[in-house]
Protein backbone atom coordinates (compact mmCIF):
# COMPACT_ATOMS: atom_id res chain seq x y z
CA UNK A 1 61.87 3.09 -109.52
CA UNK A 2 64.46 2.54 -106.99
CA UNK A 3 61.71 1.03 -104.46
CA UNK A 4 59.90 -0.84 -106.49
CA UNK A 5 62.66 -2.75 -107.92
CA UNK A 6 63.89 -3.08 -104.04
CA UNK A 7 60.49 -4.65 -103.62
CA UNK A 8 60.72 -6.88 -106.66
CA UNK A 9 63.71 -8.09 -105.16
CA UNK A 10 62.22 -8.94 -101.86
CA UNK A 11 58.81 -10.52 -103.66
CA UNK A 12 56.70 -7.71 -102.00
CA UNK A 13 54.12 -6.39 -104.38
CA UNK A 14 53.26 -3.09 -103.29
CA UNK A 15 49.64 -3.88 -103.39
CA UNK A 16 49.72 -6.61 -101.35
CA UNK A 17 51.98 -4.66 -99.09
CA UNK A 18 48.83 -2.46 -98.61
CA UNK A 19 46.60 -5.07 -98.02
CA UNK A 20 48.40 -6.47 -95.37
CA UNK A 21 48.61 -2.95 -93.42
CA UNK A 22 45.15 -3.18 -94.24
CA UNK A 23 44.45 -6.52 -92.23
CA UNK A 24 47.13 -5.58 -89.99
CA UNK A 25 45.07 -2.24 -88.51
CA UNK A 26 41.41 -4.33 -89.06
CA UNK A 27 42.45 -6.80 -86.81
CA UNK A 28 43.71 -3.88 -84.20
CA UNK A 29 39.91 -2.46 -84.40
CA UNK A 30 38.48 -5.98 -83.92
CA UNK A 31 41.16 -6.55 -80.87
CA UNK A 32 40.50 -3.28 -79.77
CA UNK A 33 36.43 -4.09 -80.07
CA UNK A 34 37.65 -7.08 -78.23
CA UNK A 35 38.71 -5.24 -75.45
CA UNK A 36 36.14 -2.75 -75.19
CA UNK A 37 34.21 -5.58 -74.99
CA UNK A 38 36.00 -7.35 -72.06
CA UNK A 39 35.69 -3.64 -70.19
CA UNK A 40 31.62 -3.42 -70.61
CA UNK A 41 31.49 -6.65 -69.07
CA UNK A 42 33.68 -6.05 -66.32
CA UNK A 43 32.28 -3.22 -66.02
CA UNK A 44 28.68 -4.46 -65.89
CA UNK A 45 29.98 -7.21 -63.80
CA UNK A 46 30.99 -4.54 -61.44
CA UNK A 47 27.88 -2.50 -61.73
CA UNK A 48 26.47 -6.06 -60.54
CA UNK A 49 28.21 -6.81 -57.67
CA UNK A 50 27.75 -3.08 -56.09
CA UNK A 51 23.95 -3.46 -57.04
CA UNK A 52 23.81 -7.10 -55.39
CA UNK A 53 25.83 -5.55 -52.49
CA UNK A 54 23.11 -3.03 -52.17
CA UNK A 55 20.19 -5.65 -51.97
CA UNK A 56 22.04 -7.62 -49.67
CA UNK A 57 22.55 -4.05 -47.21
CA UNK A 58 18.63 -3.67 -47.68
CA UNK A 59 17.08 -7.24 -47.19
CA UNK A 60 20.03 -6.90 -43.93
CA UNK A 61 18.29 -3.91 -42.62
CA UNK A 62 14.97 -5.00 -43.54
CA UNK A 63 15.71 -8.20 -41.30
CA UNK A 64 16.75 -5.75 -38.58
CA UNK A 65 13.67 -3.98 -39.03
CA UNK A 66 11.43 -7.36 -38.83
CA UNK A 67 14.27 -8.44 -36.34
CA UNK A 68 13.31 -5.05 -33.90
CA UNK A 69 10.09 -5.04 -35.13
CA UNK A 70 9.15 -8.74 -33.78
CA UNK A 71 10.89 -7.92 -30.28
CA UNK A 72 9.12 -4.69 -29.69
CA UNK A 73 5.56 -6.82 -30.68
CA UNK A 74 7.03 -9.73 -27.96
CA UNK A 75 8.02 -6.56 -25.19
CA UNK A 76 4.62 -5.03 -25.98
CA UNK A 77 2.68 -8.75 -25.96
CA UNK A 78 4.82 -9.45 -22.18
CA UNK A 79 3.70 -5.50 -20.80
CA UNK A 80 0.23 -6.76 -22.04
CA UNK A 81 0.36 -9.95 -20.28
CA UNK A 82 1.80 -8.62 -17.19
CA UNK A 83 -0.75 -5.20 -17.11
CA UNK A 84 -3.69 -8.21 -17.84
CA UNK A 85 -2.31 -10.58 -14.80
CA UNK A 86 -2.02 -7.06 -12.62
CA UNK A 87 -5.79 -6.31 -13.87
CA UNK A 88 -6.72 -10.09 -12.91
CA UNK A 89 -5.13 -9.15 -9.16
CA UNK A 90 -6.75 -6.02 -8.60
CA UNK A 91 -10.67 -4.69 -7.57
CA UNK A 92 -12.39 -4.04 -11.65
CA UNK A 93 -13.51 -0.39 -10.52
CA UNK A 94 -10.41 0.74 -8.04
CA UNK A 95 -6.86 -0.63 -8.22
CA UNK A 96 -5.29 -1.98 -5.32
CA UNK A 97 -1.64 -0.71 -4.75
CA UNK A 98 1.07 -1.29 -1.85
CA UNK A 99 3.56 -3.89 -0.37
CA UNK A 100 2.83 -4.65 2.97
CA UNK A 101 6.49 -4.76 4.74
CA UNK A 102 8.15 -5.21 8.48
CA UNK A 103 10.09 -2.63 10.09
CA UNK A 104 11.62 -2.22 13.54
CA UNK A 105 10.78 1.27 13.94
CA UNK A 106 7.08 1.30 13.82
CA UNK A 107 6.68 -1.74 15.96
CA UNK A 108 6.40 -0.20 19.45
CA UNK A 109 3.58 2.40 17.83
CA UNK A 110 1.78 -0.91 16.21
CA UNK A 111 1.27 -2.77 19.70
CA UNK A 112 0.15 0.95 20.76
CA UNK A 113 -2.52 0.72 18.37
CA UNK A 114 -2.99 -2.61 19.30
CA UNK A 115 -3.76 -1.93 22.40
CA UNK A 116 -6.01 1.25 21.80
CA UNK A 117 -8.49 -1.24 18.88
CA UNK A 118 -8.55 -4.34 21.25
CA UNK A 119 -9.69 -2.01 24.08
CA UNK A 120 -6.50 -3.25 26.53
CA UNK A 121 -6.28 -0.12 27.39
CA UNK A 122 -8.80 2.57 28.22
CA UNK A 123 -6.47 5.74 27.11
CA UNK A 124 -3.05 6.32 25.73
CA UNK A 125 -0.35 9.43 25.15
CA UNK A 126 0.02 9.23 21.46
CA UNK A 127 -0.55 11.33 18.68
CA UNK A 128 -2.77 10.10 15.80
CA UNK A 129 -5.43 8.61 17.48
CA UNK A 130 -8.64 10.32 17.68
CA UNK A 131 -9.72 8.74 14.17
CA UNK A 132 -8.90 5.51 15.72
CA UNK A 133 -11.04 5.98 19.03
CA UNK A 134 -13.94 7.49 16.72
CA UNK A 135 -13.88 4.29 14.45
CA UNK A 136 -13.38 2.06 17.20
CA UNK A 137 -16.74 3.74 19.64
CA UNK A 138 -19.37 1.53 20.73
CA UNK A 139 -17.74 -1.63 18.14
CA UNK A 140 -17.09 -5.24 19.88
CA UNK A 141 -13.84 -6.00 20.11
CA UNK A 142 -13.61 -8.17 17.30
CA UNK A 143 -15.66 -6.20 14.95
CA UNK A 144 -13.02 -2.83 15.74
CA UNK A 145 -10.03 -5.40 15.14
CA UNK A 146 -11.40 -5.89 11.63
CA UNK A 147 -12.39 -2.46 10.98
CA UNK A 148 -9.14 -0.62 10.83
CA UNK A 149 -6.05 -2.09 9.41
CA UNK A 150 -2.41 -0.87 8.34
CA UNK A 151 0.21 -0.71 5.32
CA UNK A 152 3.65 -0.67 5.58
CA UNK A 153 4.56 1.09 1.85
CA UNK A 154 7.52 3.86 0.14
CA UNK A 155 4.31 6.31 -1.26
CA UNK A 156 6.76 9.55 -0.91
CA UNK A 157 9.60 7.58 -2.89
CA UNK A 158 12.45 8.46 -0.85
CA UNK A 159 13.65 4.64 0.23
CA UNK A 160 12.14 5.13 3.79
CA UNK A 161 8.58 3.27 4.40
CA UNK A 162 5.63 5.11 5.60
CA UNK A 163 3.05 3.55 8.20
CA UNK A 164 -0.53 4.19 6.85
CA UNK A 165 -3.32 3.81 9.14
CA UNK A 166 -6.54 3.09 7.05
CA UNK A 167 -10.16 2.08 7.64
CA UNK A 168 -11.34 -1.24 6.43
CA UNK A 169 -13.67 -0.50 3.44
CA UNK A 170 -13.35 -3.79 1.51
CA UNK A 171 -13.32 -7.41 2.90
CA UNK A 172 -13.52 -9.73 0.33
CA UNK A 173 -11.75 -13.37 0.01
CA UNK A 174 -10.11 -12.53 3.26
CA UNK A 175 -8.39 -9.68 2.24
CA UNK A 176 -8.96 -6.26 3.68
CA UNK A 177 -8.85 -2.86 1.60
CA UNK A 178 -9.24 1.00 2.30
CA UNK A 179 -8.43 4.03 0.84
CA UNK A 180 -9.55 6.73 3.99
CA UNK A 181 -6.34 7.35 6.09
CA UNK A 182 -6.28 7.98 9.95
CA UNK A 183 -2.54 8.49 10.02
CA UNK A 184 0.23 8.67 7.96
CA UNK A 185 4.02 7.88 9.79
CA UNK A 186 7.33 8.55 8.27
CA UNK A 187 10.43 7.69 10.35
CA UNK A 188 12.71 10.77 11.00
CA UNK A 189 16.17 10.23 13.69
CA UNK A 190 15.49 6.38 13.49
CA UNK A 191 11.90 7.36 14.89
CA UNK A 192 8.42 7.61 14.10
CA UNK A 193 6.96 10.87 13.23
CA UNK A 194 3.61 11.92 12.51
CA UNK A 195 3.27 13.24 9.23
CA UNK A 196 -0.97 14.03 9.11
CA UNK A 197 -3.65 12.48 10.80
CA UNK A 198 -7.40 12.32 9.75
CA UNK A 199 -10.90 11.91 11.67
CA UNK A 200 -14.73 12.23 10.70
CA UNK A 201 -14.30 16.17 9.81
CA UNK A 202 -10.98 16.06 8.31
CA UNK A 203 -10.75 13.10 6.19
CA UNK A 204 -7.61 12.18 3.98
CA UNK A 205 -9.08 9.82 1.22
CA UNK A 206 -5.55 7.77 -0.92
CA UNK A 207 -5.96 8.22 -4.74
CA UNK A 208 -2.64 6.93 -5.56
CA UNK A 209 1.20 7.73 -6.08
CA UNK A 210 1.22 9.10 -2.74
CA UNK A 211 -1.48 12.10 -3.70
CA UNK A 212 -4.99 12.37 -1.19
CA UNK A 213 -7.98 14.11 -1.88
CA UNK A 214 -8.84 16.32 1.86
CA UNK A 215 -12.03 17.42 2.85
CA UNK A 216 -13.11 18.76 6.05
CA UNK A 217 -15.38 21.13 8.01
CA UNK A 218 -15.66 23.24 11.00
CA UNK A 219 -19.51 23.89 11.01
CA UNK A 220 -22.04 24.78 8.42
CA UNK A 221 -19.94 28.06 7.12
CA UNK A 222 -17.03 26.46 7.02
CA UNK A 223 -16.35 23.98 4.61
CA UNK A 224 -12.65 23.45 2.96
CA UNK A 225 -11.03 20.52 0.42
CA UNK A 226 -8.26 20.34 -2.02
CA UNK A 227 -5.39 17.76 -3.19
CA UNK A 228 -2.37 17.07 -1.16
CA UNK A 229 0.98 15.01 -2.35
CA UNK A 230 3.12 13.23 0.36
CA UNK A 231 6.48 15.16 0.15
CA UNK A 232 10.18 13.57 -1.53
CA UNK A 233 10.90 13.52 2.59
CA UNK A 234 7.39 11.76 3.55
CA UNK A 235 7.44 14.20 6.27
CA UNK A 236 4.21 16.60 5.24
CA UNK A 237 1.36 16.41 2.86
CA UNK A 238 2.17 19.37 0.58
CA UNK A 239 -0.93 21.60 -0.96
CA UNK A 240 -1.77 21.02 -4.42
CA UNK A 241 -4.88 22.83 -4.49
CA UNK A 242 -7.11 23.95 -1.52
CA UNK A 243 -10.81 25.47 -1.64
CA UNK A 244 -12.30 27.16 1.57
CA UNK A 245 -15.38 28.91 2.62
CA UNK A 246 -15.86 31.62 5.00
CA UNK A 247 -18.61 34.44 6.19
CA UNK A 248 -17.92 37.49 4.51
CA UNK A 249 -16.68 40.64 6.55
CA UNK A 250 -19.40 43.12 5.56
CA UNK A 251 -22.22 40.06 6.22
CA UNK A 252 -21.32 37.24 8.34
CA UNK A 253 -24.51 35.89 7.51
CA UNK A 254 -23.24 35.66 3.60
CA UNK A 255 -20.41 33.09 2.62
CA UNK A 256 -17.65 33.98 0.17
CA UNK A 257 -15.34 31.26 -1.73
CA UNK A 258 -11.81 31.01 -1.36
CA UNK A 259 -8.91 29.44 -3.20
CA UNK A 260 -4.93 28.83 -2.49
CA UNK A 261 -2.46 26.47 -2.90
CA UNK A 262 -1.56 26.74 0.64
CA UNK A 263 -3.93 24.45 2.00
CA UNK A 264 -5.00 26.43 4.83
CA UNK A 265 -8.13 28.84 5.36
CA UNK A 266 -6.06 32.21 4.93
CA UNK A 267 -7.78 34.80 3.34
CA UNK A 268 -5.43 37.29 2.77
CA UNK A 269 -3.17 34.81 1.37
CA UNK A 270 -6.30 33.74 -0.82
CA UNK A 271 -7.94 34.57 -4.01
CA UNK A 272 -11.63 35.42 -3.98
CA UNK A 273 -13.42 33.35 -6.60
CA UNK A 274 -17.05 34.39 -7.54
CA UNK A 275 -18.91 30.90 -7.69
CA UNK A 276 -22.55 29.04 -6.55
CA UNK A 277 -22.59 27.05 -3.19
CA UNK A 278 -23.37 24.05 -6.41
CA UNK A 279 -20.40 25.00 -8.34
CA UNK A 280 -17.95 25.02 -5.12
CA UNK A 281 -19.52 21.11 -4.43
CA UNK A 282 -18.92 20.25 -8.41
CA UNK A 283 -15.40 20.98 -7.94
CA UNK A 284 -14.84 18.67 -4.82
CA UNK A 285 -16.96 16.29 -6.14
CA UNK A 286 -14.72 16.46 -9.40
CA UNK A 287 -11.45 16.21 -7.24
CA UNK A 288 -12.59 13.10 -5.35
CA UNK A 289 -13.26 10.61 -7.79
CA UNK A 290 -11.24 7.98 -7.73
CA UNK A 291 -10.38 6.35 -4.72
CA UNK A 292 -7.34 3.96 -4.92
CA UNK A 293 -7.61 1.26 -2.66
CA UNK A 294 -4.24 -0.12 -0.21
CA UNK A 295 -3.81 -3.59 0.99
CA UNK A 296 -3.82 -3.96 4.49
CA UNK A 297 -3.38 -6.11 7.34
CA UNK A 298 -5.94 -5.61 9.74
CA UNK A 299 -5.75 -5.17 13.83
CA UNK A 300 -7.02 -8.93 14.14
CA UNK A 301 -4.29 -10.26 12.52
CA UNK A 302 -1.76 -8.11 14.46
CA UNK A 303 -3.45 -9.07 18.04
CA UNK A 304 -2.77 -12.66 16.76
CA UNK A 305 0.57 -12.62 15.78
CA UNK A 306 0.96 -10.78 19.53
CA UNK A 307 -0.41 -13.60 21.33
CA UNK A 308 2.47 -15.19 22.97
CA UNK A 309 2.51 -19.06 24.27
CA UNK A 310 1.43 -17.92 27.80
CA UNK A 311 -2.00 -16.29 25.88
CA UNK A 312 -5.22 -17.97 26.16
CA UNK A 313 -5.88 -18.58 22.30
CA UNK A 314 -9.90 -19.36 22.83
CA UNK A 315 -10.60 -16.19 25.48
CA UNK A 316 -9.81 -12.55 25.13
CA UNK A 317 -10.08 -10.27 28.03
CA UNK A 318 -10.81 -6.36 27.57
CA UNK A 319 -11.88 -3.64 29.70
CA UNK A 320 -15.40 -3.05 29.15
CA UNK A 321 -16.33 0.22 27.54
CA UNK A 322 -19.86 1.43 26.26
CA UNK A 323 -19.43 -1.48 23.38
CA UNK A 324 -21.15 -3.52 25.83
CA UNK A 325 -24.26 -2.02 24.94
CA UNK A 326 -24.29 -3.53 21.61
CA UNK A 327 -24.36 -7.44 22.67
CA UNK A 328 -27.49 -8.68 22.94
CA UNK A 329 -27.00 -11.21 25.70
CA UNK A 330 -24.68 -11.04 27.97
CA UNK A 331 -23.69 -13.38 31.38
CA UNK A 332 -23.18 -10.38 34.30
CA UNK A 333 -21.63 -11.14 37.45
CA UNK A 334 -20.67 -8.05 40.21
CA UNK A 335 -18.05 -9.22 42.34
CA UNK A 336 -17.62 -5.91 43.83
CA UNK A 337 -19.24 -2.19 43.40
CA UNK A 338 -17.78 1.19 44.12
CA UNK A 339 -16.48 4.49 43.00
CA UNK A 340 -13.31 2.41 42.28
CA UNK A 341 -15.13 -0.47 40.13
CA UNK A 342 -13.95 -1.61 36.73
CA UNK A 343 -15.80 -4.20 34.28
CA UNK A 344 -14.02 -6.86 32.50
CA UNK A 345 -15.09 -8.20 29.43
CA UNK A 346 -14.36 -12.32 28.52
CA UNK A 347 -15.01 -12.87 24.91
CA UNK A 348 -14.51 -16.13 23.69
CA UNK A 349 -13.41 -17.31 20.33
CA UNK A 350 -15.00 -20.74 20.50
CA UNK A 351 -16.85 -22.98 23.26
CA UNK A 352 -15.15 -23.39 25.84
CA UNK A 353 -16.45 -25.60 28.84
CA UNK A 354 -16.47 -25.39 32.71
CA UNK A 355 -15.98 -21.83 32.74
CA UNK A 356 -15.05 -20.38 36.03
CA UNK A 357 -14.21 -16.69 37.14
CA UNK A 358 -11.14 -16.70 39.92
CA UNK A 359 -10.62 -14.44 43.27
CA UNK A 360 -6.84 -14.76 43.15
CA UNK A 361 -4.57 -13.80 46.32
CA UNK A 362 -0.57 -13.66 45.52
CA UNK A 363 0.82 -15.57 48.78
CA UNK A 364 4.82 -15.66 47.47
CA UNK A 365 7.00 -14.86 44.49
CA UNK A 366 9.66 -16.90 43.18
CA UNK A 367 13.26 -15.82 42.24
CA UNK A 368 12.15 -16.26 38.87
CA UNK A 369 9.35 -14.26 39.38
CA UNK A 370 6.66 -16.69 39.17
CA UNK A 371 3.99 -15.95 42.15
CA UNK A 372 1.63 -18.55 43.58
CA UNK A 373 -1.72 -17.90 44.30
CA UNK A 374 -4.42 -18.56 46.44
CA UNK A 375 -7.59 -19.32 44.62
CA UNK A 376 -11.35 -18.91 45.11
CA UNK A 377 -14.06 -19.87 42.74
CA UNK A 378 -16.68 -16.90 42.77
CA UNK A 379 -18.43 -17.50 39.59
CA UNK A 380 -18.84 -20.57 36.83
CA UNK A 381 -20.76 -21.57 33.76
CA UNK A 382 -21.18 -24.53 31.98
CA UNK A 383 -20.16 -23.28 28.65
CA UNK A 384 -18.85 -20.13 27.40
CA UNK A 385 -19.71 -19.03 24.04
CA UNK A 386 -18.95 -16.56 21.13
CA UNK A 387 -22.40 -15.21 21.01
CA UNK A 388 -22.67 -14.61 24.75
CA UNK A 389 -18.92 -13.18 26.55
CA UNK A 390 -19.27 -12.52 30.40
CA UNK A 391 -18.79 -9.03 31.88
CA UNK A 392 -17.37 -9.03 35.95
CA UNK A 393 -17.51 -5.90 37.07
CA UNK A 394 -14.65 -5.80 39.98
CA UNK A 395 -12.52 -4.01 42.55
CA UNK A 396 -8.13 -4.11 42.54
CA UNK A 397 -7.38 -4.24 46.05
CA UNK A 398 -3.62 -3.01 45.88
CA UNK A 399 -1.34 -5.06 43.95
CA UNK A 400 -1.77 -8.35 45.61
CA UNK A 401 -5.20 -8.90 44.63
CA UNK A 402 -6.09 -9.73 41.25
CA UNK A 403 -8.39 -11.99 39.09
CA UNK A 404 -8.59 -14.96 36.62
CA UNK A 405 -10.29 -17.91 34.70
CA UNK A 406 -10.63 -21.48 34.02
CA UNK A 407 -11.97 -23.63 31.88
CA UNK A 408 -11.31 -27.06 30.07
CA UNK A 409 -9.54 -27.06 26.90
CA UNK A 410 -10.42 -29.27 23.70
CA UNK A 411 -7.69 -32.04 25.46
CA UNK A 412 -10.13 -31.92 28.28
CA UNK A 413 -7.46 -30.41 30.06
CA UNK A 414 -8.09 -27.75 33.14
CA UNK A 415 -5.78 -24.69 32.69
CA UNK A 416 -5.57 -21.76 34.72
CA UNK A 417 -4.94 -17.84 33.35
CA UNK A 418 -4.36 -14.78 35.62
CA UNK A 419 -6.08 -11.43 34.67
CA UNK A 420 -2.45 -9.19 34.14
CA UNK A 421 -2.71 -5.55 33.87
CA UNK A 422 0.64 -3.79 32.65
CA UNK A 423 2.21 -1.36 35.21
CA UNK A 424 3.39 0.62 32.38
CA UNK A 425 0.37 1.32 30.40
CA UNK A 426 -2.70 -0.52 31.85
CA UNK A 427 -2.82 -2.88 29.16
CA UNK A 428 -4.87 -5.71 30.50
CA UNK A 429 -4.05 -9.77 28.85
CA UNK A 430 -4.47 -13.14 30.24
CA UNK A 431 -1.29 -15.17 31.44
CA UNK A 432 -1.18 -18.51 31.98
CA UNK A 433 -0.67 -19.85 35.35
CA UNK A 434 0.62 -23.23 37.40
CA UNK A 435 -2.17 -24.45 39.34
């Protein structure tokens, strides 16, 4: 009673009173409905952003993937275009490999072999020579020049140059190319060292990344080959593989088949292999395919870059060997004949007019060193040609008797060469002389 007269009082009616806390805690839900509300979407919103976040990382590193993707297709399209201009460069069936360089060190064993292919001089104390002098036998002059050629080239890998020494199997365009090497020179103690030589019966044939395919014989029972790599030093060929024959000990008459890696014919360091005389040939046959050809510069072009300004540049001179045999025509004058007689051989490049051949007699020396001569005319020609050299076959009369030439040049103008022969090595040239 007491409370609802207090109520009364205050003009609350309970009922109302009840409504109102009614309201009151509806409108809580609805704010609280509100809220939940607000939290979904900032929740959602959230939910958003992470997922947009995530499709941004992935279209990022799908870029990067097209990115990468595009520059290894542009790396692979250059390597393409580069390997195609290489192809474009290089023989269709063998490739061509090797930098032709300078160096110091092998320049005094290049004028050797200079000497030795232009037939200057009749013999020489070097090693690595006897494929050059079977390559070089019964060939003119010019034809040997062109027939053997070198390569300066790093094949072993170690920074130092090797000298390769190769016959002339290509000539196309004016470039020369070979693959069958004579010699092979590595430079040990600042000098040249030989590190294998090759000849008709033990060939070294270049396939490449400084590998060569051998194969040699010594007579119809013997018969070895294999595959050698130049070693990290350049200063052997080390065995790969080697194959031998040899007569058997119980029937010489019988041959037996061999295999080592040492690359020589030792049978007890060998392994017996039980295969046909066809089978043994199938293998080297097998082993040798595929030549790789090396750019070279041959002989010619090393005689000319020789020639000094004192050299003739339309006449060579050469002592005459048994290559004389293979001209066909030939102007022959004998001067002089005896146990003591030597043949000279004029070749010249082009036509050359009012040739003469000179008696020359030293009668002083200057203090410069420059000698004056006395000379005789003991043999001319209206023209000397390419096709047709001259051969004198002569006497040297101690050292103050020697030989020479003249002719008129394309100026019209008469010059004068003396016949030198080296006191060191017998190299025989032409110097040029004040009349």
């Amino acid at each position: 009673m007491l409370l609802s007269a207090l109520l009364l009082l205050n003009g609350c009616n309970p009922k109302e009173g009840d409504k109102q806390i009614v309201n009151s805690k509806e409108e809580n839900k609805e704010e609280d409905k509100e809220k939940d509300k607000e939290k979904d979407k900032e929740k959602k919103s959230g939910e958003e952003n992470i997922k947009d976040k995530e499709e941004e990382k992935d279209k990022e590193e799908e870029n990067d993937k097209e990115e990468k993707t595009e520059d290894k297709k542009k790396d692979i399209e250059k390597k393409n275009d580069e390997n195609k201009k290489k192809e474009e460069n290089q023989d269709e069936d063998e490739p061509v490999e090797g930098r032709i360089l300078e160096i110091e060190e092998y320049r005094e064993l290049l004028e050797n072999y200079s000497k030795i292919i232009s037939k200057r001089v009749e013999s020489i104390s070097m090693e690595g020579i006897a494929g050059v002098f079977e390559q070089i036998y019964n060939k003119k002059v010019d034809e040997a020049l062109e027939s053997i050629g070198y390569s300066i080239q790093d094949i072993s890998g170690d920074g130092v140059p090797e000298l390769l020494i190769v016959i002339v199997s290509e000539k196309e365009d004016n470039k020369f190319k070979g693959h069958e090497t004579i010699a092979i020179y590595t430079i040990k103690d600042k000098k040249p060292h030989l590190t294998q030589e090759g000849w008709a019966r033990s060939r070294f044939i270049y396939q490449g990344d400084g590998k060569y395919y051998y194969q040699g014989s010594a007579g119809a029972m013997y018969s070895f080959f294999g595959k050698f790599t130049i070693s990290k030093t350049g200063d052997i060929l080390e065995c790969n593989d080697f194959y031998f024959t040899s007569d058997k000990d119980d029937n010489p008459e019988e041959k037996a088949y061999y295999r080592n890696t040492l690359g020589t014919m030792d049978i007890p360091n060998s392994e017996e292999i039980n295969i046909s005389e066809n089978e043994f040939w199938n293998i080297a046959k097998e082993m040798s395919e595929k030549p790789v050809n090396i750019e070279l510069i041959p002989f010619s072009r090393y005689e000319e870059k020789l020639k000094g300004i004192d050299s003739s540049p339309e006449i060579r001179v050469n002592w005459a060997g048994t290559e004389v045999e293979s001209y066909e025509n030939l102007h022959e004058f004998v001067l002089d004949r005896n146990e003591s007689s030597v043949r000279l051989l004029f070749t010249a490049n082009k036509t050359v007019k009012d040739f003469k051949f000179l008696n020359l007699e030293v009668l002083d020396t200057s203090q410069d060193g420059k000698m004056k001569y006395k000379i005789k005319e003991v043999y001319e020609l209206e023209k000397l040609t390419p096709q047709k050299p001259f051969l004198a076959t002569v006497v040297y009369y101690g050292d103050l008797t020697t030989y020479g030439i003249s002719y008129h040049d394309d100026s019209g103008d008469k010059v004068v060469y003396a016949v030198r022969v080296s006191g060191e090595d017998g190299a025989i040239s032409l110097q040029k002389i004040e009349q």
